[in-house]
Protein backbone atom coordinates (compact mmCIF):
# COMPACT_ATOMS: atom_id res chain seq x y z
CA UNK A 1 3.51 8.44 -17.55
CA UNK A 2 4.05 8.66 -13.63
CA UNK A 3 3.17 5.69 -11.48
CA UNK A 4 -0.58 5.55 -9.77
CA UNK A 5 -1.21 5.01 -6.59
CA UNK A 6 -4.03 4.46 -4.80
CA UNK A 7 -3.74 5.13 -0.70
CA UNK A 8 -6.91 4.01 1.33
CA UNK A 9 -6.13 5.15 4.58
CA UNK A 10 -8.85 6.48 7.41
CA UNK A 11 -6.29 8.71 9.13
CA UNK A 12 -6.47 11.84 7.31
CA UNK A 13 -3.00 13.02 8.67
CA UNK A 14 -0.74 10.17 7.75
CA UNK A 15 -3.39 9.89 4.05
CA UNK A 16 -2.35 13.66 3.19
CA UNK A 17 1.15 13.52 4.24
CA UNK A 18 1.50 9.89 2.10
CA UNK A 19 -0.26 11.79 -0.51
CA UNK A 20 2.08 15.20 -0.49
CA UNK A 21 5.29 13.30 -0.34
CA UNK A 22 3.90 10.43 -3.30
CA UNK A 23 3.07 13.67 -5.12
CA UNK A 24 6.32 15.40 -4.52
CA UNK A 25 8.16 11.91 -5.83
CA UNK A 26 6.77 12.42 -9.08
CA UNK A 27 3.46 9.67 -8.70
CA UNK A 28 0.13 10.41 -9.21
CA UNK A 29 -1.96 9.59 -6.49
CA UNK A 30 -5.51 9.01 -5.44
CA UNK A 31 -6.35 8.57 -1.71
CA UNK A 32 -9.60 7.35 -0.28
CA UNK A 33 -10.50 6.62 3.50
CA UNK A 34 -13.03 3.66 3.19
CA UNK A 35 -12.62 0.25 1.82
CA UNK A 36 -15.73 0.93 -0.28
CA UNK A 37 -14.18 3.76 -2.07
CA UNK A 38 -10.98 1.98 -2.44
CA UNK A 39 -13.68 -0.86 -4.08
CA UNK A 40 -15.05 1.63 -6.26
CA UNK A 41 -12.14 3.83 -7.22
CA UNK A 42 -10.57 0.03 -8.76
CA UNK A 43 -13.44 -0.93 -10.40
CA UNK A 44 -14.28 2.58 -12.12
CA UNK A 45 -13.20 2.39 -15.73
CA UNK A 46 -10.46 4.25 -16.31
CA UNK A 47 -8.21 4.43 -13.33
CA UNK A 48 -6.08 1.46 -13.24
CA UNK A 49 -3.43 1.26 -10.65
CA UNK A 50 0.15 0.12 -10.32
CA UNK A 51 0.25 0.09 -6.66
CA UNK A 52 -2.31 0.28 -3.69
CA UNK A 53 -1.13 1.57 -0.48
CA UNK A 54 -3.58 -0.09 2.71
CA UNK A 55 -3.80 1.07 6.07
CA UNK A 56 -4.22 -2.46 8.06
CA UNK A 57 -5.99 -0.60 10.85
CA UNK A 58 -9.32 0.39 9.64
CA UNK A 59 -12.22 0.12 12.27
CA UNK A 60 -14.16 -3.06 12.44
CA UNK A 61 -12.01 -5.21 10.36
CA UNK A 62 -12.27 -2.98 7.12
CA UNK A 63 -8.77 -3.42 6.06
CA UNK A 64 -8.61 -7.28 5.76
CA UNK A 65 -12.15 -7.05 3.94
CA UNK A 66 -10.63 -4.31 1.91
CA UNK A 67 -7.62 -6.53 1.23
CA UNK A 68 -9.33 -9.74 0.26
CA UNK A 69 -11.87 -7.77 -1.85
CA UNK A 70 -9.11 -6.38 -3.63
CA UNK A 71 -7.38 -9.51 -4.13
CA UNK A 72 -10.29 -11.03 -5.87
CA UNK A 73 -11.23 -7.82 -8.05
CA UNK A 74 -9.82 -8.45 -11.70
CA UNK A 75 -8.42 -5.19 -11.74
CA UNK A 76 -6.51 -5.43 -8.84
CA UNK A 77 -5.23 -8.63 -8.50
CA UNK A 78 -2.08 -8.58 -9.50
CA UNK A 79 -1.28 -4.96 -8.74
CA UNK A 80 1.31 -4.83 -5.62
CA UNK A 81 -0.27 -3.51 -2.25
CA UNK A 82 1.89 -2.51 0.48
CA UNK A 83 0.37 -2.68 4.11
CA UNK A 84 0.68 -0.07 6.42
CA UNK A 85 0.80 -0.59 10.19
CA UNK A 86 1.77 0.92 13.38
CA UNK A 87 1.44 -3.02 14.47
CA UNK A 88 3.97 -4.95 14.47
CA UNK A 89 5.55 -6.51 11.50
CA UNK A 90 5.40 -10.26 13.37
CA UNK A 91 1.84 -9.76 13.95
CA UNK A 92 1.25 -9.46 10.03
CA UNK A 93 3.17 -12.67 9.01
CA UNK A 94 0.79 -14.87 11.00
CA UNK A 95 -1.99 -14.38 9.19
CA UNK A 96 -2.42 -16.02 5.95
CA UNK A 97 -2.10 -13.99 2.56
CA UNK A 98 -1.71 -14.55 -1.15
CA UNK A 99 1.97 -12.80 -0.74
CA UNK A 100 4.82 -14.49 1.22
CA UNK A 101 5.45 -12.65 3.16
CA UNK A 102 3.32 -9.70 2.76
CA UNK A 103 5.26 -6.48 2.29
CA UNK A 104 4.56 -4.37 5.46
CA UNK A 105 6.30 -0.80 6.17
CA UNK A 106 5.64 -0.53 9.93
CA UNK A 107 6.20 2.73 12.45
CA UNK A 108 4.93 5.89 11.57
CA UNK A 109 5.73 7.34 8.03
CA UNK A 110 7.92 10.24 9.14
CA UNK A 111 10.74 9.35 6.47
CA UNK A 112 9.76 10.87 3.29
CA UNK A 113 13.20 8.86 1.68
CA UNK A 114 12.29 5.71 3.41
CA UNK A 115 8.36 6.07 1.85
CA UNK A 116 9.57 6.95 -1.25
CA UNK A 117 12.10 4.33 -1.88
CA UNK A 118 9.71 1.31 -0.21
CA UNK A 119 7.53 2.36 -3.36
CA UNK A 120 9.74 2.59 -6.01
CA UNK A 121 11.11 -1.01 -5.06
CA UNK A 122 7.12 -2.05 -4.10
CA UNK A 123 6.81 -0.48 -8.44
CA UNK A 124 9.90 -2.09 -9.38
CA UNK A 125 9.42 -5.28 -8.11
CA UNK A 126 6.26 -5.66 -10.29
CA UNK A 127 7.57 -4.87 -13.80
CA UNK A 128 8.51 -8.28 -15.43
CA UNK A 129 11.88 -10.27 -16.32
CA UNK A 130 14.10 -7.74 -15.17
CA UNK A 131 12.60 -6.84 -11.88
CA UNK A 132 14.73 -6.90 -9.12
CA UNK A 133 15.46 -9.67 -6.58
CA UNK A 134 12.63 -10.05 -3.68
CA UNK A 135 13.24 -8.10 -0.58
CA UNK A 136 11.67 -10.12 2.18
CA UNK A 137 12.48 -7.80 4.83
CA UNK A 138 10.13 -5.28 6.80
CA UNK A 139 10.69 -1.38 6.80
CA UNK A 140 10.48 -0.14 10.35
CA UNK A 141 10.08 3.65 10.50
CA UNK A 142 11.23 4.89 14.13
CA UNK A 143 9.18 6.59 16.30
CA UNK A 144 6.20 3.46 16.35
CA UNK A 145 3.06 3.91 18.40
């Protein structure tokens, strides 16, 4: 059974070109646009997730809502979220999360390979005993803001 991913993302450009290239990889995917949805979409009875991708730039303060919600929903709590940001990565390890440090892919996503193989490490990295060891660095796509 292929991976599922969940991308909540209010841009609709970079949420359908995450989506085509997740698709493309193999994953099935899911995308919503509001932290609500994201809540809902998690909490609905059968899809559970193995990764959720966040946009950290949501109007209003959605996305840290979105994350700490998701953090304290049983169904998501342990499953691996990777933050996206056009911000950068230093601005993200100041703040205080459950994760340390938070896995961040920064820049805009215009590397399929790079998307691609941040997930399949992000999937990795969550299965057990023989996962592989943690890769505290940040992905920075070129071409940022």
């Amino acid at each position: 059974m292929a991976a599922r991913i969940l991308i909540i993302d209010h841009q609709l450009h970079r949420l359908e070109f995450l989506e085509a290239v997740l698709l493309k990889a193999g994953f099935a995917v899911a995308a919503t646009t509001t932290g609500a949805d994201a809540l809902a979409a998690c909490t609905a009875v059968a899809p559970v997730y193995d990764l959720l991708l966040l946009d950290m730039q949501m109007p209003s303060g959605e996305s840290l809502a979105t994350y700490q919600a998701l953090r304290a929903l049983p169904p998501t709590q342990a499953v691996p979220i990777l933050l996206l940001t056009q911000a950068p990565a230093a601005y993200w390890e100041q703040l205080a999360f459950e994760e340390s440090p938070p896995v961040v892919m920064t820049g805009q996503l215009i590397d399929h390979a790079v998307v691609v193989q941040r997930v399949q490490w992000m999937l990795s990295a969550n299965r057990g005993p023989q996962r592989p060891s943690p890769d505290p660095s940040f992905v920075y796509v070129p071409g940022c803001c």
